[in-house]
C-alpha atoms as a PDB file:
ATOM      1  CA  UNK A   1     -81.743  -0.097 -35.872  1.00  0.00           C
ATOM      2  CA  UNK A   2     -79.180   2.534 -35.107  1.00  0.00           C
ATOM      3  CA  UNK A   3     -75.314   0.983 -35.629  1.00  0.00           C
ATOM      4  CA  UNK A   4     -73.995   1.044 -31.912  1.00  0.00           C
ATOM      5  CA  UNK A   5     -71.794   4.312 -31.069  1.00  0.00           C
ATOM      6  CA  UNK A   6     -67.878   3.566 -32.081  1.00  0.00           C
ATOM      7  CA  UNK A   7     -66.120   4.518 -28.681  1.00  0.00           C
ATOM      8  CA  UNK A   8     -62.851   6.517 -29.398  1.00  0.00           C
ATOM      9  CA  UNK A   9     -59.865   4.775 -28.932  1.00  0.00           C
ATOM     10  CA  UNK A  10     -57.100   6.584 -26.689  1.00  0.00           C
ATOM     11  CA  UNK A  11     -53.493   6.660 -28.702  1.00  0.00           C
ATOM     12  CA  UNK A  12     -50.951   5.177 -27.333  1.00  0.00           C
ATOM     13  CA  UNK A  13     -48.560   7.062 -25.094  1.00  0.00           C
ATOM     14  CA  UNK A  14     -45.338   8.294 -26.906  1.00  0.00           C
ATOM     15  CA  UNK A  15     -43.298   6.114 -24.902  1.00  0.00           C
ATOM     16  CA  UNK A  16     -45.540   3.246 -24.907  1.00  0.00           C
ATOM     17  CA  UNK A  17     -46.669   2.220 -28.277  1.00  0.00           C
ATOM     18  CA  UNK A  18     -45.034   0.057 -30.654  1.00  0.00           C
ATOM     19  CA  UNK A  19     -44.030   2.870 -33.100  1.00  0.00           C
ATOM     20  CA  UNK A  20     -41.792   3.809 -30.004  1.00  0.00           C
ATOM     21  CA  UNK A  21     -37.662   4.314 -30.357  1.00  0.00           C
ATOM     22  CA  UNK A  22     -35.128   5.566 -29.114  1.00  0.00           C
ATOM     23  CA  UNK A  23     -35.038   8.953 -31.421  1.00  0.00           C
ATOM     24  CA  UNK A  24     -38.305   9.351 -30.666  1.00  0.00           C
ATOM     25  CA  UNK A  25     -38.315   9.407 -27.272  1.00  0.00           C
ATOM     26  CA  UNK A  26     -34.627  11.680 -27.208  1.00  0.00           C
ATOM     27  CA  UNK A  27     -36.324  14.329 -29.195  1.00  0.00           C
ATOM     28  CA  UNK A  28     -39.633  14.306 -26.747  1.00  0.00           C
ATOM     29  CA  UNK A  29     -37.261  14.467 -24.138  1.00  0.00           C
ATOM     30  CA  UNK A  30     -33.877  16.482 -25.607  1.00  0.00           C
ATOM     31  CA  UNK A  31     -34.622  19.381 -23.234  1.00  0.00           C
ATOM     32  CA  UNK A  32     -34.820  17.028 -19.702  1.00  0.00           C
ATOM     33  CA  UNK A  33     -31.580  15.079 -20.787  1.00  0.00           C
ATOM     34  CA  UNK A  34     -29.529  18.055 -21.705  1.00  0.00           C
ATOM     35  CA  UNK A  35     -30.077  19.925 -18.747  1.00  0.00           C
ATOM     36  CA  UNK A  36     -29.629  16.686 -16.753  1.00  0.00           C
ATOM     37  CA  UNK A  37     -26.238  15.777 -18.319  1.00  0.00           C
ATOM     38  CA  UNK A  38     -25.446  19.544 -17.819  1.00  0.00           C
ATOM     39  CA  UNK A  39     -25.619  19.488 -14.170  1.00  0.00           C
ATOM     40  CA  UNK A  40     -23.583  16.070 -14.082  1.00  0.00           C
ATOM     41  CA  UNK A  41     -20.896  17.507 -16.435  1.00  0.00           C
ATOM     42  CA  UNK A  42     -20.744  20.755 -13.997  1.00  0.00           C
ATOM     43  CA  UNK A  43     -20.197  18.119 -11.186  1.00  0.00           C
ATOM     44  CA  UNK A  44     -17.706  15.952 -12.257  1.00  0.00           C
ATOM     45  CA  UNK A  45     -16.078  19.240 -12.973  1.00  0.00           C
ATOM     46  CA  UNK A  46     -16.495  20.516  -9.485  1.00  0.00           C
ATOM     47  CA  UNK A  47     -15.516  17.283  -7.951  1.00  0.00           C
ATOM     48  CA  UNK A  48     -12.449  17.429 -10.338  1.00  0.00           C
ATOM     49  CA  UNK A  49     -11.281  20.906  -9.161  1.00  0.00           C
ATOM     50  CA  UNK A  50     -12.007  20.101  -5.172  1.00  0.00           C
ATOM     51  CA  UNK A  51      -9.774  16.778  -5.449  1.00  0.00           C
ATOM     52  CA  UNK A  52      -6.789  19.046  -7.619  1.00  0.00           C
ATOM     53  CA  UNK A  53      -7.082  21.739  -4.417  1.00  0.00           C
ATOM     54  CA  UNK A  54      -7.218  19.595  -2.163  1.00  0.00           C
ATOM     55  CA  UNK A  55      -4.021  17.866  -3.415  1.00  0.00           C
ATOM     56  CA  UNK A  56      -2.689  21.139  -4.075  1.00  0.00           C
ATOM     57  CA  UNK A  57      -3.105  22.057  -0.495  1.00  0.00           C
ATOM     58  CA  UNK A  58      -1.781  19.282   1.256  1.00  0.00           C
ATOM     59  CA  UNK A  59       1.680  19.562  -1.175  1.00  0.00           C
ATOM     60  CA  UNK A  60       1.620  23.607   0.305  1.00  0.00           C
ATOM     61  CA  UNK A  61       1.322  22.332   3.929  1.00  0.00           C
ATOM     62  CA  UNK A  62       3.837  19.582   3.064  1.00  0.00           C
ATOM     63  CA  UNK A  63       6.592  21.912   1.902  1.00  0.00           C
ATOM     64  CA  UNK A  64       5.515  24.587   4.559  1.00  0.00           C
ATOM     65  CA  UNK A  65       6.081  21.745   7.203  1.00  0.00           C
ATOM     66  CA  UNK A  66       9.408  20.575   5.548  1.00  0.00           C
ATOM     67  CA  UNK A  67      10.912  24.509   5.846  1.00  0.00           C
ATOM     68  CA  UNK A  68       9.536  24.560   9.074  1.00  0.00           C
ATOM     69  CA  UNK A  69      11.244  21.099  10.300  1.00  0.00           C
ATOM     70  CA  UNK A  70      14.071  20.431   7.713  1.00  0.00           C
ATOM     71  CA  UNK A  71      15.884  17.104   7.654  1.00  0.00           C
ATOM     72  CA  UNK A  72      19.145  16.540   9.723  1.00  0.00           C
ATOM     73  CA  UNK A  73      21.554  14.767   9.242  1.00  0.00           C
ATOM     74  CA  UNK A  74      22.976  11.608  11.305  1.00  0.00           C
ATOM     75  CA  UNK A  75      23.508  12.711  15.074  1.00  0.00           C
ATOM     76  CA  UNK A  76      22.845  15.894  14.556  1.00  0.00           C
ATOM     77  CA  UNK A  77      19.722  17.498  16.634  1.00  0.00           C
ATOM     78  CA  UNK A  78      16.845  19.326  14.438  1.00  0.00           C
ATOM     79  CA  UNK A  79      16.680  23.112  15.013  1.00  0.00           C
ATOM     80  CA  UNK A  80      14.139  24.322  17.995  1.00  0.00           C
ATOM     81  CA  UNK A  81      11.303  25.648  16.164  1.00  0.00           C
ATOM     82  CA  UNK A  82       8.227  27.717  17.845  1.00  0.00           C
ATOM     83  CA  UNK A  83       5.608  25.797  18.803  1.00  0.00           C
ATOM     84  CA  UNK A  84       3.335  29.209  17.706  1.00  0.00           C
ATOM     85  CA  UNK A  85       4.719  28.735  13.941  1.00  0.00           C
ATOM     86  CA  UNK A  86       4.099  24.722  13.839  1.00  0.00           C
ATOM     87  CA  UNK A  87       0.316  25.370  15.779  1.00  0.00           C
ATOM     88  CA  UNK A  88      -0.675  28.073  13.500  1.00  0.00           C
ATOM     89  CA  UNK A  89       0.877  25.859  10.174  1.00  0.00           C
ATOM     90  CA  UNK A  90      -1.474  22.876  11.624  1.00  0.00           C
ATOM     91  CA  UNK A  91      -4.338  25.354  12.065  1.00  0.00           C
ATOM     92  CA  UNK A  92      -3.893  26.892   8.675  1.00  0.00           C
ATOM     93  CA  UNK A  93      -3.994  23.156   7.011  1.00  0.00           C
ATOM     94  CA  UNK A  94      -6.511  21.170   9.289  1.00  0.00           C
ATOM     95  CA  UNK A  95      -7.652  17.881   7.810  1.00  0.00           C
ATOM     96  CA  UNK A  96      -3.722  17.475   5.664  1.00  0.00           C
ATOM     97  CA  UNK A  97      -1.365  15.173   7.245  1.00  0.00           C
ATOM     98  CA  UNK A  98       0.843  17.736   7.579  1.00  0.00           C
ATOM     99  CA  UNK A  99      -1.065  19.857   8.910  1.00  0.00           C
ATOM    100  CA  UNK A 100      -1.574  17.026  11.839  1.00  0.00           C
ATOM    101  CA  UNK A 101       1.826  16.787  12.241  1.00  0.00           C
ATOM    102  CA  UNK A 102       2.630  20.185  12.730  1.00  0.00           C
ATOM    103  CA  UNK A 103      -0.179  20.018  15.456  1.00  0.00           C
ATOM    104  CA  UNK A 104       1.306  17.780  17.432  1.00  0.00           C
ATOM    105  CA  UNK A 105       4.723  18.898  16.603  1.00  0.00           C
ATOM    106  CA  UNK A 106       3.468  21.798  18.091  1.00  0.00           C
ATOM    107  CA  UNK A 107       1.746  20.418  20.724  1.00  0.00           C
ATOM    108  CA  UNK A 108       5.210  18.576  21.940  1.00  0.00           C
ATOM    109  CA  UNK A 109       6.954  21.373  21.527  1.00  0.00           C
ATOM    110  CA  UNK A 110       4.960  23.244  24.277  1.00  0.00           C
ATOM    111  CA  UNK A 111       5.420  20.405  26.360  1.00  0.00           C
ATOM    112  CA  UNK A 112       9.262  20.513  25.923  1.00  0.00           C
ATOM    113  CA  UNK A 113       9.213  24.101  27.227  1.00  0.00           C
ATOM    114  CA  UNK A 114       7.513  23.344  30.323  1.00  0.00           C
ATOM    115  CA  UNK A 115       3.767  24.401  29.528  1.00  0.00           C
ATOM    116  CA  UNK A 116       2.179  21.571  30.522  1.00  0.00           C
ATOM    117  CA  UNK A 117      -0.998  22.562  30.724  1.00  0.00           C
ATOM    118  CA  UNK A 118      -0.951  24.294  27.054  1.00  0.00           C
ATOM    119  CA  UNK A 119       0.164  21.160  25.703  1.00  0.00           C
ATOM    120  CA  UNK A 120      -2.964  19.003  26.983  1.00  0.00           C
ATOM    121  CA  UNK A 121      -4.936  21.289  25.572  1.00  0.00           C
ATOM    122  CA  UNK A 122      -3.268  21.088  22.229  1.00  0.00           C
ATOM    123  CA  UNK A 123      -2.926  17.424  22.114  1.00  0.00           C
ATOM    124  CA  UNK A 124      -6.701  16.724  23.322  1.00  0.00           C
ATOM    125  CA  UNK A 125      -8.036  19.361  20.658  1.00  0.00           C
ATOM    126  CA  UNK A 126      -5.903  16.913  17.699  1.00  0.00           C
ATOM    127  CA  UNK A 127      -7.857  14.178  19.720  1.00  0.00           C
ATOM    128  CA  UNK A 128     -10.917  15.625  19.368  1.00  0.00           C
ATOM    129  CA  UNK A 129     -10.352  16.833  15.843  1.00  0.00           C
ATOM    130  CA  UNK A 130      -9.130  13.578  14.086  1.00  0.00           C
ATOM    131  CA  UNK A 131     -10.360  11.039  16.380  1.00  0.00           C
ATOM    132  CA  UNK A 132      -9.696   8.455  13.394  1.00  0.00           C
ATOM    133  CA  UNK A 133      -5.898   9.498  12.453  1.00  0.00           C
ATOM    134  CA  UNK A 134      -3.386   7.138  12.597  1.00  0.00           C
ATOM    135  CA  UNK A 135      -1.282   9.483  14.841  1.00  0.00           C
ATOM    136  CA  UNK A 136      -4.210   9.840  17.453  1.00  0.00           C
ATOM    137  CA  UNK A 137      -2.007   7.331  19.875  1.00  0.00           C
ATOM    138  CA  UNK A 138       0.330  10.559  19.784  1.00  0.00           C
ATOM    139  CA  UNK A 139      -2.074  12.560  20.837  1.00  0.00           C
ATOM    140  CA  UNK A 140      -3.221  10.482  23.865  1.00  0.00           C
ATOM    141  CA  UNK A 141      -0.163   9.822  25.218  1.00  0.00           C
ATOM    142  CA  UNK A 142       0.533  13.177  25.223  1.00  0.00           C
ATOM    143  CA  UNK A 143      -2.847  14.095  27.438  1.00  0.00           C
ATOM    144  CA  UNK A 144      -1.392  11.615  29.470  1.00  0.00           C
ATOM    145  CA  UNK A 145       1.869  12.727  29.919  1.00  0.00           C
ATOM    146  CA  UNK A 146       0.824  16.179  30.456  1.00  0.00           C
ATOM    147  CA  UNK A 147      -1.493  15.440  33.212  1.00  0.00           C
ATOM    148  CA  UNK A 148       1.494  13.214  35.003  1.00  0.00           C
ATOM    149  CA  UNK A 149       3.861  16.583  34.279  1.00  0.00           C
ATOM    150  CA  UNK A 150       1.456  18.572  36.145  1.00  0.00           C
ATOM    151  CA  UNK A 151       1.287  15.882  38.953  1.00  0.00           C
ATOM    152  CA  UNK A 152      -2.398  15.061  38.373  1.00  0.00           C
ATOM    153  CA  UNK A 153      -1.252  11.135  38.785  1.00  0.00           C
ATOM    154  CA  UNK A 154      -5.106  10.029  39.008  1.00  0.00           C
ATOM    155  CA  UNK A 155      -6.163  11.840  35.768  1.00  0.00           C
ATOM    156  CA  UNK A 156      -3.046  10.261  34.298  1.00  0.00           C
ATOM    157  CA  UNK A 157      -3.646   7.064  35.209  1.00  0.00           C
ATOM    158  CA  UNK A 158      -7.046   7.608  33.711  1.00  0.00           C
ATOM    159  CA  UNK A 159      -5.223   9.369  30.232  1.00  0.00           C
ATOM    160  CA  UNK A 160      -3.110   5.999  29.967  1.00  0.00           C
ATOM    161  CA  UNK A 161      -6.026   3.758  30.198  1.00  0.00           C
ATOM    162  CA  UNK A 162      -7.283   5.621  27.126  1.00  0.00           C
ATOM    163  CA  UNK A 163      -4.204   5.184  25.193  1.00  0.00           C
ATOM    164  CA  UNK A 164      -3.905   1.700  25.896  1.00  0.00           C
ATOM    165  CA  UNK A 165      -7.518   1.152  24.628  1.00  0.00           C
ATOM    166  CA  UNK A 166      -7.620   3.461  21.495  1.00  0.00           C
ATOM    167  CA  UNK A 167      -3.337   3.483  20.011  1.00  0.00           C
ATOM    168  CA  UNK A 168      -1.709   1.786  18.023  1.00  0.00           C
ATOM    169  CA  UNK A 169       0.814  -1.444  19.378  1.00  0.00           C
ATOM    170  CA  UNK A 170       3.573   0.937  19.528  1.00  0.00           C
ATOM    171  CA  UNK A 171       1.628   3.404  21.643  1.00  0.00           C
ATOM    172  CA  UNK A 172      -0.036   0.570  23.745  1.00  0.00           C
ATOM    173  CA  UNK A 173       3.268  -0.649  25.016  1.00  0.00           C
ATOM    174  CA  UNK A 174       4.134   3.008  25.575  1.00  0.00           C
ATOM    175  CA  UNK A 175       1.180   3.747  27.612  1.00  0.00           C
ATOM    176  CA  UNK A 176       1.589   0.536  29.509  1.00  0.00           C
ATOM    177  CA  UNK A 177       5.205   1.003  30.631  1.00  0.00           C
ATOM    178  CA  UNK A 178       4.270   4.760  31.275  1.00  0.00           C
ATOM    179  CA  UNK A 179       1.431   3.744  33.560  1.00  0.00           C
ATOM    180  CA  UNK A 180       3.454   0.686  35.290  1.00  0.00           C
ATOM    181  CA  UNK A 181       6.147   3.314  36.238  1.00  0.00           C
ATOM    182  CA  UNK A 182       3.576   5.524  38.080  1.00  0.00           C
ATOM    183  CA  UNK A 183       1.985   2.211  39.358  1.00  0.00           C
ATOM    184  CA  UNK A 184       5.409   0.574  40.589  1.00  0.00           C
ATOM    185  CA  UNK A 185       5.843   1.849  43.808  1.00  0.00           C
ATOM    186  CA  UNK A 186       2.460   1.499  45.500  1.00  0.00           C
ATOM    187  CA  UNK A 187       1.141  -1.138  43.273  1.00  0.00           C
ATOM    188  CA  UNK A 188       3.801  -3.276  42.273  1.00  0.00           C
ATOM    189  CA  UNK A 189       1.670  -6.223  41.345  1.00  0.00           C
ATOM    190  CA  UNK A 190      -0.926  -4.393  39.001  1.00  0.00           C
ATOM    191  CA  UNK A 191       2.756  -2.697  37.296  1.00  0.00           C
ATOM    192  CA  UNK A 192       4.323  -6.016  36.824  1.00  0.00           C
ATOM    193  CA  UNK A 193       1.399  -7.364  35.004  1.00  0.00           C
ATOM    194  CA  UNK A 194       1.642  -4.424  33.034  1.00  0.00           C
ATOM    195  CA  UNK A 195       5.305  -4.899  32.395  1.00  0.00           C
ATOM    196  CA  UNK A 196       4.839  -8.358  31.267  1.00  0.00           C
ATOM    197  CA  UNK A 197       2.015  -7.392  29.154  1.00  0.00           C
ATOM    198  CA  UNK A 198       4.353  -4.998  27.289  1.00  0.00           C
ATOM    199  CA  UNK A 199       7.017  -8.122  26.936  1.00  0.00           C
ATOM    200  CA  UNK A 200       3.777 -11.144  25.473  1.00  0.00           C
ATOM    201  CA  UNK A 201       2.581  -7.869  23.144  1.00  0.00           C
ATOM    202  CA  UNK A 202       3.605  -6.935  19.076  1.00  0.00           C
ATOM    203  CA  UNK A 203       5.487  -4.296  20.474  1.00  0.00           C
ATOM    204  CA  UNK A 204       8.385  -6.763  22.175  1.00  0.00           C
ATOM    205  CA  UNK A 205      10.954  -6.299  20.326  1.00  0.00           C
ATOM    206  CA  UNK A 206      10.827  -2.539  20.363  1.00  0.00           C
ATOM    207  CA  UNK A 207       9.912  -1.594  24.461  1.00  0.00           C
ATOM    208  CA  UNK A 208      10.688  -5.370  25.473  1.00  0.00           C
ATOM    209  CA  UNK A 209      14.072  -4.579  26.896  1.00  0.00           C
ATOM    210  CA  UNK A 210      12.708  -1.362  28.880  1.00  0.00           C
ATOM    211  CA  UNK A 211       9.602  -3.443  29.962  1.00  0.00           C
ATOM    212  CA  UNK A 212      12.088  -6.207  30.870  1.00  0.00           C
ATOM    213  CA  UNK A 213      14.249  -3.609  33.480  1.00  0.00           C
ATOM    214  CA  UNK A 214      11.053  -2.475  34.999  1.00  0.00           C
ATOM    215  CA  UNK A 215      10.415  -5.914  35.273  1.00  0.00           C
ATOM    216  CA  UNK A 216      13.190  -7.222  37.421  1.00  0.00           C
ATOM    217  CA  UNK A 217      13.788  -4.094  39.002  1.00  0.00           C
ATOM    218  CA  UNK A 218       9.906  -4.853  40.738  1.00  0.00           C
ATOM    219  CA  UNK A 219      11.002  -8.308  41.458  1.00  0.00           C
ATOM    220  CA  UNK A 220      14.235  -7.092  43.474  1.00  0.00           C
ATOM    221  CA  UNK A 221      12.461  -4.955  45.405  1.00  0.00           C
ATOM    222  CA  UNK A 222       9.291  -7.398  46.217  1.00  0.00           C
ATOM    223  CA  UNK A 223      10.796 -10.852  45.737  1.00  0.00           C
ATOM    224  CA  UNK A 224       7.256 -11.947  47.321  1.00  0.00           C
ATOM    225  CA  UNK A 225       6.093 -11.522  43.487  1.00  0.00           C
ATOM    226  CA  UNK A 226       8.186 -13.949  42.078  1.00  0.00           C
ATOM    227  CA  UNK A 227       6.460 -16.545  40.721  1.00  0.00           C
ATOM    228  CA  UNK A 228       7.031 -19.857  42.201  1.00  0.00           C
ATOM    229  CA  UNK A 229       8.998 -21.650  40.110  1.00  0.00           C
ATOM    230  CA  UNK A 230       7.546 -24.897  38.124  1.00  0.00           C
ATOM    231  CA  UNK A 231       8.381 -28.621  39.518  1.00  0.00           C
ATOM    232  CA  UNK A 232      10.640 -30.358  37.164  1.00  0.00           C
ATOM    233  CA  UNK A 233       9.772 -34.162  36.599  1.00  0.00           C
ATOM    234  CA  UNK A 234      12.628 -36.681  36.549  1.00  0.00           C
ATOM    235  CA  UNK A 235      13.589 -39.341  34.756  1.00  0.00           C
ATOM    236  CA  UNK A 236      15.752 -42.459  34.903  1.00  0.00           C
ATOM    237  CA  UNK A 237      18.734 -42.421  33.163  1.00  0.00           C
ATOM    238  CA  UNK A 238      21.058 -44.962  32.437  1.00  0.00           C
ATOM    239  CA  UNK A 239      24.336 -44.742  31.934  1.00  0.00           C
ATOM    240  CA  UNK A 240      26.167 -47.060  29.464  1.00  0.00           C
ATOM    241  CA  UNK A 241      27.802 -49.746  31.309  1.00  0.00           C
ATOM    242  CA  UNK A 242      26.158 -48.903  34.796  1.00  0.00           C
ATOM    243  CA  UNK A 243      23.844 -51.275  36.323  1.00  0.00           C
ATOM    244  CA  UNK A 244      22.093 -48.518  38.376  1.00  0.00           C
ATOM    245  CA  UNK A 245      19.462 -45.701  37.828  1.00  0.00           C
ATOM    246  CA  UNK A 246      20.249 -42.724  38.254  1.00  0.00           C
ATOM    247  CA  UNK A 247      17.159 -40.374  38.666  1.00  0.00           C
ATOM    248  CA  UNK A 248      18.442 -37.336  36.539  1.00  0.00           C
ATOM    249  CA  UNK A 249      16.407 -33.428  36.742  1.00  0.00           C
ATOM    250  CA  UNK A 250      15.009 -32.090  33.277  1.00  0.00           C
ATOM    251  CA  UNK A 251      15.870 -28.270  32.869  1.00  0.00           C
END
């Protein structure tokens, strides 16, 4: 009889059998790993340079802004500065806070001159261009405010809406007292609830005395809006010594 044919055995991978470490599998691999670690090295280092430029840039635009707009002092009133300067500053360092400043520095500073219609355009380009900034409430009053300078009171309406949905408190209550004023005289009622909206809001205690005028100002002219007043209950009160009631009004 013929001994049966030994079948070769496969050897184990290099990463698989039990002979299998660490060094081994480093020095079947060295090439891989080094190249790998390579390319991570080269970006950490790139990521490294982008985040010093990038904080390099926005301390330029910050001290380019500050030149541009420099402190004053108590009561005094900051030098005019051209809105071209503070625009092309805000175009020259998009995506730094200061460089959104300077854009809507810029922006108002149009409007202040009288170019209404340059200064929408401006302010809706910063909306469009940092929809997520924390001065985008700015921006959208400003739209707003434009359109109501150029007497386009239906857009503006429209503008204010958009501000109250998408600022801030602080530019909510603006928006709202902005829009009750164009409101007051032909709708009086939707203004007053606007009014008193600003006056129940977080804002209160900063546009709470302005909302307040508006207010009362309304209810002078339309005293059909004043809300009836609330019945008081009573009470029986009795004096010491007295053997009647005397039904007395609570405040």
């Amino acid at each position: 009889m013929s001994s049966p044919t030994t079948q070769p055995t496969s050897a184990p991978a290099p990463d698989s059998g039990p002979e299998f470490d660490f060094v081994t599998w480093f020095e079947l691999n060295r090439r891989l790993i080094l190249i790998g670690v390579a390319v991570v090295c080269a970006a950490l280092a790139g990521l490294a340079v982008v985040r010093y430029l990038q904080k390099e840039r926005r301390a330029k635009a910050a001290k380019e802004l500050l030149l541009l707009t420099p402190p004053t002092g108590p009561g005094e009133a900051p030098a005019p500065v051209e809105a071209a300067k503070l625009l092309a500053l805000g175009s020259r360092f998009a995506g730094t806070p200061a460089g959104e400043q300077a854009q809507l520095l810029g922006a108002g500073q149009l409007f202040t001159g009288g170019k209404y219609a340059e200064a929408q355009a401006e302010f809706s380009t910063f909306e469009e261009k940092y929809p997520n900034s924390e001065w985008v409430g700015v921006a959208l009053l400003g739209v707003a405010a434009s359109l109501e300078a150029q007497g386009k009171t239906s857009e503006a309406l429209n503008a204010y809406d958009r501000a109250i949905a998408g600022g801030g408190d602080g530019f909510i209550a603006q928006a709202r007292l902005a829009k009750g004023r164009l409101l007051a005289e032909k709708q009086p009622a939707e203004a007053l609830v606007l009014f008193e909206e600003v006056l129940k809001g977080a804002a209160a205690s900063t546009y709470g005395e302005q909302a307040a005028q508006a207010r009362a100002k309304i209810l002078q002219l339309h005293p059909n809006l004043v809300p009836p007043s609330t019945t008081t209950n009573s009470v029986v009160v009795r004096p010491a010594g007295a053997t009647n009631l005397v039904p007395a009004a609570l405040p």
